[in-house]
PDB file of N, CA and C in Angstrom:
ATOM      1  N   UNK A   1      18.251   4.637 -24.015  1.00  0.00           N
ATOM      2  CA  UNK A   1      18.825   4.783 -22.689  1.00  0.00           C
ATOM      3  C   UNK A   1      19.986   3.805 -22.582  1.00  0.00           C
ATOM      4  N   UNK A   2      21.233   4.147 -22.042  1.00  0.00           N
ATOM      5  CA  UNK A   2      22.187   3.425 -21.593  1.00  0.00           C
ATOM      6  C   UNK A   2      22.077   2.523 -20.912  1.00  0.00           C
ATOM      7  N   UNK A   3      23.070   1.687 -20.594  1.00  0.00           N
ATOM      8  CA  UNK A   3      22.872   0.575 -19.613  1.00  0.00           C
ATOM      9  C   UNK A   3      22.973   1.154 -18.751  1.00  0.00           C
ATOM     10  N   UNK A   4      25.025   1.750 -18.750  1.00  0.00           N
ATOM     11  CA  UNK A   4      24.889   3.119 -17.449  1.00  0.00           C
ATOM     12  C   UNK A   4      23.447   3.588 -16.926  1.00  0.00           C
ATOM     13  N   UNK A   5      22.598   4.303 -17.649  1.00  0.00           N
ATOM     14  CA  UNK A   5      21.762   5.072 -17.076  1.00  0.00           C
ATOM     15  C   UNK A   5      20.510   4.539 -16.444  1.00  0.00           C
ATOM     16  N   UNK A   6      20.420   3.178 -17.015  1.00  0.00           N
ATOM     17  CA  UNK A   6      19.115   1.974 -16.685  1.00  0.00           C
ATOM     18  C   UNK A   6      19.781   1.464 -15.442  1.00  0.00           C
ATOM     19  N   UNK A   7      21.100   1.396 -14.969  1.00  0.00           N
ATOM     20  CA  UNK A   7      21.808   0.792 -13.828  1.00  0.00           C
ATOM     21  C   UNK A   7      20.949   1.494 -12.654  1.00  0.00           C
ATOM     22  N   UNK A   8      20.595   2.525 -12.778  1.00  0.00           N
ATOM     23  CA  UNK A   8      20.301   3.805 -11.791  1.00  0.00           C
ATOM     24  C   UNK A   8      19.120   3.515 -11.191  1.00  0.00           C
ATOM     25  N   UNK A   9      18.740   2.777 -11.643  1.00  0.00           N
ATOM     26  CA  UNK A   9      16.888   2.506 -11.173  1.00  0.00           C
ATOM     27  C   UNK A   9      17.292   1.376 -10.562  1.00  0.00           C
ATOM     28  N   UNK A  10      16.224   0.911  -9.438  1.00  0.00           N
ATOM     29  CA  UNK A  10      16.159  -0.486  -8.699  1.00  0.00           C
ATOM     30  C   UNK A  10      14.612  -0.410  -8.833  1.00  0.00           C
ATOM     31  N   UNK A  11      14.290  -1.622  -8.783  1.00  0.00           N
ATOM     32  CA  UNK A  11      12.674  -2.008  -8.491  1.00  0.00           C
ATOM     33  C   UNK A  11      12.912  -2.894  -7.404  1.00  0.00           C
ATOM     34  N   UNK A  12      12.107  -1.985  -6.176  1.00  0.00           N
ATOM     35  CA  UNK A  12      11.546  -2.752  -4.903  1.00  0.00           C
ATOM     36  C   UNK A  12      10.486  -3.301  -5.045  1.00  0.00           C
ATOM     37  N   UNK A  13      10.745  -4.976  -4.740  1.00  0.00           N
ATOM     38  CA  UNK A  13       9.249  -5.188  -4.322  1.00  0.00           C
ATOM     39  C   UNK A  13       8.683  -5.849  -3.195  1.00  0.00           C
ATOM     40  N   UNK A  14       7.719  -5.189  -2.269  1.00  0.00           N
ATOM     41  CA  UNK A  14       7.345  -5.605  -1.482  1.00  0.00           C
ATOM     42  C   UNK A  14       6.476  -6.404  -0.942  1.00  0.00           C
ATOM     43  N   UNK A  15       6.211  -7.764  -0.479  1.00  0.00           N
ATOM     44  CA  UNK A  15       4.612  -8.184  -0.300  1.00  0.00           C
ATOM     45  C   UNK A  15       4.676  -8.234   1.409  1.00  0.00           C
ATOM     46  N   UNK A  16       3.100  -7.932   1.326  1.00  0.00           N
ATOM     47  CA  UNK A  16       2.896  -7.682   2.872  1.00  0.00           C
ATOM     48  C   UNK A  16       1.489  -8.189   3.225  1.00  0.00           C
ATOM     49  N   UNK A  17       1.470  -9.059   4.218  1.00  0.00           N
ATOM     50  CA  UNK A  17       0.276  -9.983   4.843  1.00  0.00           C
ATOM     51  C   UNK A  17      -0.516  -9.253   6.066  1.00  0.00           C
ATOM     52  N   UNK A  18      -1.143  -8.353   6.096  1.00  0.00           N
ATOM     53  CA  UNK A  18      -2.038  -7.638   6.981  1.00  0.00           C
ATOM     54  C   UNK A  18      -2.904  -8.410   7.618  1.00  0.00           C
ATOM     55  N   UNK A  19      -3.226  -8.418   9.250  1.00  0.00           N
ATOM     56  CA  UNK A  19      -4.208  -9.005   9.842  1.00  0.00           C
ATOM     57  C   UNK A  19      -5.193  -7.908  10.287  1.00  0.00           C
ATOM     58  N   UNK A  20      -6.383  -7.591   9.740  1.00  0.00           N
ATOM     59  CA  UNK A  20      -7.194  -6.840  10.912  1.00  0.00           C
ATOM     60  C   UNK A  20      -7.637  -7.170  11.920  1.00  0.00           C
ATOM     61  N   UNK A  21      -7.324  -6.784  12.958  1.00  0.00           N
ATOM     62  CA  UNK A  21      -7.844  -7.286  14.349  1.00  0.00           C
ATOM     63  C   UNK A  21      -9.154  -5.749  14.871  1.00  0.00           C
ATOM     64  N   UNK A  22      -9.294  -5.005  14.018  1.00  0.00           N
ATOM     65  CA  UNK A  22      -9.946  -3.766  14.447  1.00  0.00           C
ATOM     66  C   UNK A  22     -10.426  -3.097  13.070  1.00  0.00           C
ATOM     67  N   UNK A  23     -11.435  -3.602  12.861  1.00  0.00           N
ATOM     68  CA  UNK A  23     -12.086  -3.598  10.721  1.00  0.00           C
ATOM     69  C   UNK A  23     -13.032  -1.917  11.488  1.00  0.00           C
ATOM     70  N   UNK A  24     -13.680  -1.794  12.083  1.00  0.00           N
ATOM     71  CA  UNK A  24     -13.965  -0.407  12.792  1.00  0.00           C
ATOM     72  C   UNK A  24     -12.737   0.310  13.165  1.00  0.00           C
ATOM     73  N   UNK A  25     -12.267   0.449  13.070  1.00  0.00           N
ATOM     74  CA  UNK A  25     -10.778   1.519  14.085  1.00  0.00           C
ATOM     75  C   UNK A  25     -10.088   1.752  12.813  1.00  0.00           C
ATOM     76  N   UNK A  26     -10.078   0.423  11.801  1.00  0.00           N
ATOM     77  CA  UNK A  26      -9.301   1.041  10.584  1.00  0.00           C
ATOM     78  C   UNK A  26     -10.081   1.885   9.813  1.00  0.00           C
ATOM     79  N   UNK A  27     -11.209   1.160   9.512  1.00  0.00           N
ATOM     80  CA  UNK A  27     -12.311   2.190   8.863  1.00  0.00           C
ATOM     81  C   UNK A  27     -12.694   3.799   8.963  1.00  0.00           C
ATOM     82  N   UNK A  28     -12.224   3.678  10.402  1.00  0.00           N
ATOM     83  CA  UNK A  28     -12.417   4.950  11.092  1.00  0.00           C
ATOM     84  C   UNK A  28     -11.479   5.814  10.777  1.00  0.00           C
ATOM     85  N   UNK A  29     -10.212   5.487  10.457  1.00  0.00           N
ATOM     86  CA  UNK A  29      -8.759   5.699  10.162  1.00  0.00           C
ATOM     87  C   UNK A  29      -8.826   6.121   8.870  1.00  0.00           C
ATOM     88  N   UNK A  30      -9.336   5.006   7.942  1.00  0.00           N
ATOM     89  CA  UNK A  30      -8.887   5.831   6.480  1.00  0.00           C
ATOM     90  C   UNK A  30     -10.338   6.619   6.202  1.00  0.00           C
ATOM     91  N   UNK A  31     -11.403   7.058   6.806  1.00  0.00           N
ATOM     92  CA  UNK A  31     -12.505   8.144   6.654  1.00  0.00           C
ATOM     93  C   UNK A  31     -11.783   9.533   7.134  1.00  0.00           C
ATOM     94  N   UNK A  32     -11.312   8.774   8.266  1.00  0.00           N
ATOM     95  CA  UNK A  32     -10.748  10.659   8.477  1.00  0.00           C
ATOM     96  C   UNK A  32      -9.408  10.930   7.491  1.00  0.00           C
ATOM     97  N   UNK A  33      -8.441  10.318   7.185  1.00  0.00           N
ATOM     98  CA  UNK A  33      -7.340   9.960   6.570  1.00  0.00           C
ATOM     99  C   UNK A  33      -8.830  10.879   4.731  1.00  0.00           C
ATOM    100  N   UNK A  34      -9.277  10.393   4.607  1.00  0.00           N
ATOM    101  CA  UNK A  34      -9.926  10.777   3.259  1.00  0.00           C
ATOM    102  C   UNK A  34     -10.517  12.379   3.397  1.00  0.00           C
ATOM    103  N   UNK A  35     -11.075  12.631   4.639  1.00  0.00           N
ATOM    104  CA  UNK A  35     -11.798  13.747   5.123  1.00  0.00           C
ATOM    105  C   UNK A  35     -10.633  14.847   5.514  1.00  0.00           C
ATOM    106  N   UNK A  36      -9.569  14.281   5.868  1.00  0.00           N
ATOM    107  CA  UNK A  36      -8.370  15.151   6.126  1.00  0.00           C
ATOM    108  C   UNK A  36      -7.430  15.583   4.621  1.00  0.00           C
ATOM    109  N   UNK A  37      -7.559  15.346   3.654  1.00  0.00           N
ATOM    110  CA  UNK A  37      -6.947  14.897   2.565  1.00  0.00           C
ATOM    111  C   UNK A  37      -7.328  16.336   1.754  1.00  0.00           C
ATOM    112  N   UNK A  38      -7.018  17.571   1.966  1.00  0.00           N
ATOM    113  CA  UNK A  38      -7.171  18.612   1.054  1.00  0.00           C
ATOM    114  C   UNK A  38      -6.657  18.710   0.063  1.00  0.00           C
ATOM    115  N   UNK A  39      -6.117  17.358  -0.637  1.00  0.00           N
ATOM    116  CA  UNK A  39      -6.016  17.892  -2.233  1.00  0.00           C
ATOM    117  C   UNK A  39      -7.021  16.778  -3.406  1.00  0.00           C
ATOM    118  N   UNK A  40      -7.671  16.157  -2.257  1.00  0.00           N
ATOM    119  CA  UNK A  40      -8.585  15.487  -2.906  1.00  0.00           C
ATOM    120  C   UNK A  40     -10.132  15.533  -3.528  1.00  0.00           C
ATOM    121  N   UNK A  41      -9.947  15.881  -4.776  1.00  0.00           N
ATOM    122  CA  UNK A  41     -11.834  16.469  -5.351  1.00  0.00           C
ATOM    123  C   UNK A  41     -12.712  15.948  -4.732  1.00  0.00           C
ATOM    124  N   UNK A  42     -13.715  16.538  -4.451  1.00  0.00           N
ATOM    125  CA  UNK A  42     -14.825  16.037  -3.968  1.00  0.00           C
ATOM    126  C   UNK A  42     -15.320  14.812  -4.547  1.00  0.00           C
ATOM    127  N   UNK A  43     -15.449  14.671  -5.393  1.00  0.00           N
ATOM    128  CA  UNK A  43     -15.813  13.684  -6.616  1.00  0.00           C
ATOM    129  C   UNK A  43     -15.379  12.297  -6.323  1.00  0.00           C
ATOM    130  N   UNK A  44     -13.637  12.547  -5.951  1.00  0.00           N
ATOM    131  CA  UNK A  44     -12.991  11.348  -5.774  1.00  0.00           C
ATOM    132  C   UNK A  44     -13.433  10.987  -4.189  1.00  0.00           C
ATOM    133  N   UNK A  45     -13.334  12.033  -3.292  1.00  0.00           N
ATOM    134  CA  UNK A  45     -13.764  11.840  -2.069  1.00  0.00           C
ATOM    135  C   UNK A  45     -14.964  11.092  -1.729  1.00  0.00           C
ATOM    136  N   UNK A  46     -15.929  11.477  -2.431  1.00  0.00           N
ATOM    137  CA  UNK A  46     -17.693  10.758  -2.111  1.00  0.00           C
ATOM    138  C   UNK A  46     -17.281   9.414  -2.507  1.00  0.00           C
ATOM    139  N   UNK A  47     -16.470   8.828  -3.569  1.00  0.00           N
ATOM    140  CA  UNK A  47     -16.026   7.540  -4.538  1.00  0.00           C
ATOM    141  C   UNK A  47     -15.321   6.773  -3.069  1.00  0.00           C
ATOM    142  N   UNK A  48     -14.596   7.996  -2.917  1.00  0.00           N
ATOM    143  CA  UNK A  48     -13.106   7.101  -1.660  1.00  0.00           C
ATOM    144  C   UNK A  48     -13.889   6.517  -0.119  1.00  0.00           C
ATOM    145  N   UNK A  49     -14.923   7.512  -0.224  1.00  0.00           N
ATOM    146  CA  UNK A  49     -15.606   7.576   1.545  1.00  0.00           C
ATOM    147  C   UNK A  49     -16.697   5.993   1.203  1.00  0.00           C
ATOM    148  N   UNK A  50     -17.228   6.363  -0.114  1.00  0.00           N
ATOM    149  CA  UNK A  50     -18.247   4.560  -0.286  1.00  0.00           C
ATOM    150  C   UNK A  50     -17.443   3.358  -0.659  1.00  0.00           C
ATOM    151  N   UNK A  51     -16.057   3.813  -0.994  1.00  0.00           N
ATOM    152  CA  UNK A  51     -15.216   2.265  -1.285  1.00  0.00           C
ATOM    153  C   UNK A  51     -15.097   1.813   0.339  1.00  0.00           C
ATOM    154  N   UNK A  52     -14.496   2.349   1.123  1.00  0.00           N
ATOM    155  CA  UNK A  52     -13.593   1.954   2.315  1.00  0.00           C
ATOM    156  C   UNK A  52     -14.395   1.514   3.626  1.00  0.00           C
ATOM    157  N   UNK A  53     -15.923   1.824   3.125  1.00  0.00           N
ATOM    158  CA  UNK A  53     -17.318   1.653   4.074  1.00  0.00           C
ATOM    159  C   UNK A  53     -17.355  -0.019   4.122  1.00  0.00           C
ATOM    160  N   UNK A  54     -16.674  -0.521   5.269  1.00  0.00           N
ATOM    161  CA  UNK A  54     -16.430  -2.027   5.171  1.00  0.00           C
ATOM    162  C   UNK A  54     -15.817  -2.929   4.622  1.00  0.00           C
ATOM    163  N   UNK A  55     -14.756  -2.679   3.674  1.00  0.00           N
ATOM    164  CA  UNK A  55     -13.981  -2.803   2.932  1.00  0.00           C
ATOM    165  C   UNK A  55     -12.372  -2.950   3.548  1.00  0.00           C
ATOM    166  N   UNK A  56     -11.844  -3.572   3.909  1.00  0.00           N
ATOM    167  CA  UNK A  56     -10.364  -3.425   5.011  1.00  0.00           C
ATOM    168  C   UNK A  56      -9.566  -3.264   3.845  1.00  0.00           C
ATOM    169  N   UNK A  57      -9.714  -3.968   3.001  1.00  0.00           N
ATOM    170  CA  UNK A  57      -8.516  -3.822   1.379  1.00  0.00           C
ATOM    171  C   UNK A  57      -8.616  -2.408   1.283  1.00  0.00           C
ATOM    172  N   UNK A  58      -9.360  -1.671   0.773  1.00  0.00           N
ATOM    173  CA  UNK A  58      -9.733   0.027   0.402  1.00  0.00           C
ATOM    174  C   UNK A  58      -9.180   0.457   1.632  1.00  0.00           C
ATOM    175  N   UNK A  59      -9.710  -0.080   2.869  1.00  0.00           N
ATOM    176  CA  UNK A  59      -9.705   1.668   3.762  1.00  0.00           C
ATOM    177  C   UNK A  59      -7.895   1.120   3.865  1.00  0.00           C
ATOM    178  N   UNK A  60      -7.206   0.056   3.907  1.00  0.00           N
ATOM    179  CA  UNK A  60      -5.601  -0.064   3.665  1.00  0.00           C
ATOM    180  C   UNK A  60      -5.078   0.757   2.730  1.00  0.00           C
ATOM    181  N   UNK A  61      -5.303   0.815   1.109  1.00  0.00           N
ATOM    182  CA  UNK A  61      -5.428   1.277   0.229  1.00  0.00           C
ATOM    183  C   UNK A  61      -5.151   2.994  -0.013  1.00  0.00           C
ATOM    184  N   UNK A  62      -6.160   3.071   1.034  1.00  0.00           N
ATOM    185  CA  UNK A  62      -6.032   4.674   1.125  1.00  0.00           C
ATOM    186  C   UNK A  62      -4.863   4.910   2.311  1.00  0.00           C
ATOM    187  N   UNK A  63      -4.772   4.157   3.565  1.00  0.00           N
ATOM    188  CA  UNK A  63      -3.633   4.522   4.345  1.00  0.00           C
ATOM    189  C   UNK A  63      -2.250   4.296   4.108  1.00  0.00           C
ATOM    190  N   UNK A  64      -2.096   3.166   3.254  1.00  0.00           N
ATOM    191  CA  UNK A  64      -1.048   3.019   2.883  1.00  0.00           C
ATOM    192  C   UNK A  64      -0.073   3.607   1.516  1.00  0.00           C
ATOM    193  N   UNK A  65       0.668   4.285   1.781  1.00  0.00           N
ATOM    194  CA  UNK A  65       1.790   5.200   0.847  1.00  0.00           C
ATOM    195  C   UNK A  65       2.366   4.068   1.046  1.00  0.00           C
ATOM    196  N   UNK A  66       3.371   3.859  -0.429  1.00  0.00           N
ATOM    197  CA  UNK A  66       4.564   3.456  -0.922  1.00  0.00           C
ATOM    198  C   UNK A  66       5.654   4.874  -0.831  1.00  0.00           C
ATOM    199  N   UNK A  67       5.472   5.833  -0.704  1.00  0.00           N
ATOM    200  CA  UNK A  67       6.366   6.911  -0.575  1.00  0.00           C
ATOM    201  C   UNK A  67       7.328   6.499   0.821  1.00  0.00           C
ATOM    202  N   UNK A  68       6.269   6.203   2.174  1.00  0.00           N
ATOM    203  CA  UNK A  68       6.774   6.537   3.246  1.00  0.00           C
ATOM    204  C   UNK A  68       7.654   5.511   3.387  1.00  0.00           C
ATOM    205  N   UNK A  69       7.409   4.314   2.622  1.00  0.00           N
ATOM    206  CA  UNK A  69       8.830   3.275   2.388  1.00  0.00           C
ATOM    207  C   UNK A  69      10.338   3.919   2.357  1.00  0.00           C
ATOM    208  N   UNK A  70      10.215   4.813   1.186  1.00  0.00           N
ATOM    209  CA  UNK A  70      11.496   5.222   0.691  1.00  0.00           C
ATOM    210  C   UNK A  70      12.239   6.874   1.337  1.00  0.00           C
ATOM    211  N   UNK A  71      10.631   7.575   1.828  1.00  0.00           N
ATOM    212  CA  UNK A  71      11.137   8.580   1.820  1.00  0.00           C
ATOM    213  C   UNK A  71      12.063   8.637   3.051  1.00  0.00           C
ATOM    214  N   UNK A  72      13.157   9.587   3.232  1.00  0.00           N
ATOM    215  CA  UNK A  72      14.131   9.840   4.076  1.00  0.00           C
ATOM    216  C   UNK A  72      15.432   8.738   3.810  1.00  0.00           C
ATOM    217  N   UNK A  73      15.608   8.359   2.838  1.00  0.00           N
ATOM    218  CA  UNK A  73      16.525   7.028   2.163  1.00  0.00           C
ATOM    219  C   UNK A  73      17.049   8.089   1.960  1.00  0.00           C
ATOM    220  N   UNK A  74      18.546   8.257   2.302  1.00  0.00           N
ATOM    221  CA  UNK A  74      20.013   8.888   1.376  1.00  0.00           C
ATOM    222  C   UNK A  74      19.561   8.720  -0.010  1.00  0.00           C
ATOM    223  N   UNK A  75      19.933   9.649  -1.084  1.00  0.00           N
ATOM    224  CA  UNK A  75      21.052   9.061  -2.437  1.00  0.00           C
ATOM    225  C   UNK A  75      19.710   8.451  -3.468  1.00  0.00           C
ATOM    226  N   UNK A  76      18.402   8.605  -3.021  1.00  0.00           N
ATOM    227  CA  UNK A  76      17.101   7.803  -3.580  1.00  0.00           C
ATOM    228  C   UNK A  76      15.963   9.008  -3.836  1.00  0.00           C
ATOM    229  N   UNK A  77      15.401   9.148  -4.760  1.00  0.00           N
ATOM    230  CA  UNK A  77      13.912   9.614  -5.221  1.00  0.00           C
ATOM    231  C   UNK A  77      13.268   8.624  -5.896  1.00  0.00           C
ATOM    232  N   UNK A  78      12.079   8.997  -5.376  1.00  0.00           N
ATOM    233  CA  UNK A  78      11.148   7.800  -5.618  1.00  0.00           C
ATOM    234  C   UNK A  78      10.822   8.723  -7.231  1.00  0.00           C
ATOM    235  N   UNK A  79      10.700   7.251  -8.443  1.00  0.00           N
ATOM    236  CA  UNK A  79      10.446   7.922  -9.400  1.00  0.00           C
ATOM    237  C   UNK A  79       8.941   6.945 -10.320  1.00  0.00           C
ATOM    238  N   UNK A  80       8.323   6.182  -9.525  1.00  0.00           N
ATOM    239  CA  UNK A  80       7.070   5.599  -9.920  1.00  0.00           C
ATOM    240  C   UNK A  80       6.790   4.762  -8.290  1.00  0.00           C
ATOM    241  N   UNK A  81       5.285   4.665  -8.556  1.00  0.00           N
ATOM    242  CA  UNK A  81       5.229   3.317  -7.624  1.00  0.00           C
ATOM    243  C   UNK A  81       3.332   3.229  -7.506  1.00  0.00           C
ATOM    244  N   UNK A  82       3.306   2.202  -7.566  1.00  0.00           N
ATOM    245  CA  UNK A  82       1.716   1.221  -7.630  1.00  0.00           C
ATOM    246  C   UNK A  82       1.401   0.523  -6.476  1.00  0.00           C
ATOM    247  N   UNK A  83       0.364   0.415  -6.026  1.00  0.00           N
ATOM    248  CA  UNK A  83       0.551  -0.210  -5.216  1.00  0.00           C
ATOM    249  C   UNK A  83      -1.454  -0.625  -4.959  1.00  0.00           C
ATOM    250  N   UNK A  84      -2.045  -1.835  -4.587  1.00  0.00           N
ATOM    251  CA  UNK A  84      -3.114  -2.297  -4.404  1.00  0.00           C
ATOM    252  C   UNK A  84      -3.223  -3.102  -3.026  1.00  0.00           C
ATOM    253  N   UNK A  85      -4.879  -3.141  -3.063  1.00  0.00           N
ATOM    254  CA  UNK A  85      -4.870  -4.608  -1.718  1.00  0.00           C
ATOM    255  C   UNK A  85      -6.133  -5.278  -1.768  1.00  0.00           C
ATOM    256  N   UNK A  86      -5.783  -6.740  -1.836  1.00  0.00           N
ATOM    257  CA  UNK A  86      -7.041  -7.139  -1.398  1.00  0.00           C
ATOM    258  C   UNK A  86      -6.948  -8.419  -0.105  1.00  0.00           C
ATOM    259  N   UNK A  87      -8.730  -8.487  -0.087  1.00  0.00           N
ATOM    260  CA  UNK A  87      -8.967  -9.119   0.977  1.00  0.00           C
ATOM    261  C   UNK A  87      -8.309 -10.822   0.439  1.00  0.00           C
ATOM    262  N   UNK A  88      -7.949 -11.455   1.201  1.00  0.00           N
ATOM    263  CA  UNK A  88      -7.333 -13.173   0.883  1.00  0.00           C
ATOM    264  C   UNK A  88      -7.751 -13.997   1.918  1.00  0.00           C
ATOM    265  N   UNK A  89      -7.608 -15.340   1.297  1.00  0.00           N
ATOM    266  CA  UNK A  89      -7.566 -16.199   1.974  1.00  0.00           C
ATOM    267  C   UNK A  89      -6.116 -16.666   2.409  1.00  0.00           C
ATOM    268  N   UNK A  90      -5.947 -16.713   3.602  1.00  0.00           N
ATOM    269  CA  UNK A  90      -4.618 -16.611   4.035  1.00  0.00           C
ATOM    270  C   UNK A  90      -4.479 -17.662   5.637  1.00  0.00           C
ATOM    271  N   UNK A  91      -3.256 -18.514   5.081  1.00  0.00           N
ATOM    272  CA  UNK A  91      -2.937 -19.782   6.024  1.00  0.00           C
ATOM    273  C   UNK A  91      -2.193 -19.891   6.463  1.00  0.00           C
ATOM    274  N   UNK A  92      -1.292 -19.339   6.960  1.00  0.00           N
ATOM    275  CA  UNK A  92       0.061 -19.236   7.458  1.00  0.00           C
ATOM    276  C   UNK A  92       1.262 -20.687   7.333  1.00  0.00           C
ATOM    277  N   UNK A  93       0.168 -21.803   7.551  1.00  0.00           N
ATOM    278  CA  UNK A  93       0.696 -22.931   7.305  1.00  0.00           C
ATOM    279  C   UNK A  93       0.807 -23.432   6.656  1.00  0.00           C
ATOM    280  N   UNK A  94       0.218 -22.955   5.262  1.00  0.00           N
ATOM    281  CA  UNK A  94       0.374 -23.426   4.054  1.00  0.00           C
ATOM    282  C   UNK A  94       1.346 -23.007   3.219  1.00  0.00           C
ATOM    283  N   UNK A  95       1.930 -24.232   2.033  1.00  0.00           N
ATOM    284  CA  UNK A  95       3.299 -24.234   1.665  1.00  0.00           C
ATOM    285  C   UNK A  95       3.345 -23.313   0.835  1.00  0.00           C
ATOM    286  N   UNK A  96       2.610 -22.368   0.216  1.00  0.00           N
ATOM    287  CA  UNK A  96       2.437 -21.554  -0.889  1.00  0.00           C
ATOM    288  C   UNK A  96       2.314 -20.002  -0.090  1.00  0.00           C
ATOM    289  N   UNK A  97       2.643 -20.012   1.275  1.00  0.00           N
ATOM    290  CA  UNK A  97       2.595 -18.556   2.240  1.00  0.00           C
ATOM    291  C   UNK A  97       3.976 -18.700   2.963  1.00  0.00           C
ATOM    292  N   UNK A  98       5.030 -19.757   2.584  1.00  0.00           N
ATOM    293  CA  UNK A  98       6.153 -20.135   3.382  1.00  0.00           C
ATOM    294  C   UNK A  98       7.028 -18.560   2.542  1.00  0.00           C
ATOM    295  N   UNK A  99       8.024 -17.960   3.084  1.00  0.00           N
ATOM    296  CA  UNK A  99       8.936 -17.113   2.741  1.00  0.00           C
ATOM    297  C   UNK A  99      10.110 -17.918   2.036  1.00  0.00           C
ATOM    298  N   UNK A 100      10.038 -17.421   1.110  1.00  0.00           N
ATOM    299  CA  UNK A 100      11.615 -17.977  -0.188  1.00  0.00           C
ATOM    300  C   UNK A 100      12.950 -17.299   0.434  1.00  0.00           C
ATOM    301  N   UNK A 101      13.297 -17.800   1.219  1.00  0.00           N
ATOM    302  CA  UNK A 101      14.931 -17.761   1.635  1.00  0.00           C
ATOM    303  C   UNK A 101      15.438 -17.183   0.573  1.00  0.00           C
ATOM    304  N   UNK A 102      15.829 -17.554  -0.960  1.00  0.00           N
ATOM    305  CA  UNK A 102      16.444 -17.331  -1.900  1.00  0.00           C
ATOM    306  C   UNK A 102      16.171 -15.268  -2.135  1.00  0.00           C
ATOM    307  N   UNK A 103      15.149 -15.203  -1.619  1.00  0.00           N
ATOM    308  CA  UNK A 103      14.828 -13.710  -2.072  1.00  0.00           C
ATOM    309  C   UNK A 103      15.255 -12.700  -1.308  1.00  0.00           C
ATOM    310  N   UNK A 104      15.963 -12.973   0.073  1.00  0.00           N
ATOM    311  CA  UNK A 104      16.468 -12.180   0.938  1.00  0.00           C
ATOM    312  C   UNK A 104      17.563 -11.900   0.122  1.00  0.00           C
TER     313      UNK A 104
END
């Protein structure tokens, strides 16, 4: 592959600090979000419905697309993307959760 043609790709990356204030309401959210989901096997479904059963990382997991980031962007197709979550310990005041200026 060219440089030209490697120029063409960007890698976004995003990090994002979620608070649940409503661990029922989300739960509730990605069950139907899984139950609404007609292209999903049963198989994976029974797997998806016992991960997200109390779980705020999973039932996120399942609501959250990396698509809906990009989609409707001019001039862009999304051509990979990964994406996970878990539960943290998280301090807002601590120097290792401060935002790097340099990365804007």
């Amino acid at each position: 592959m060219s440089a030209e043609d490697t120029s063409r790709y960007v890698r976004l990356q995003v990090e994002l600090v979620l608070e649940v204030a409503d661990a029922a309401e989300l739960g509730r959210a990605a069950l139907e979000h899984i139950e609404g989901d007609e292209f999903m096997p049963d198989e994976e479904r029974g797997h998806a419905t016992t991960a997200v059963n109390g779980d705020a990382a999973e039932a996120i997991a399942y609501l959250v697309d990396p698509l809906d980031l990009v989609n409707g962007v001019p001039g862009v197709e999304l051509t990979q993307a990964s994406w996970s979550s878990e539960t943290i310990d998280y301090d807002p005041d601590a120097e290792d959760w401060q935002v790097d200026e340099d990365l804007h």
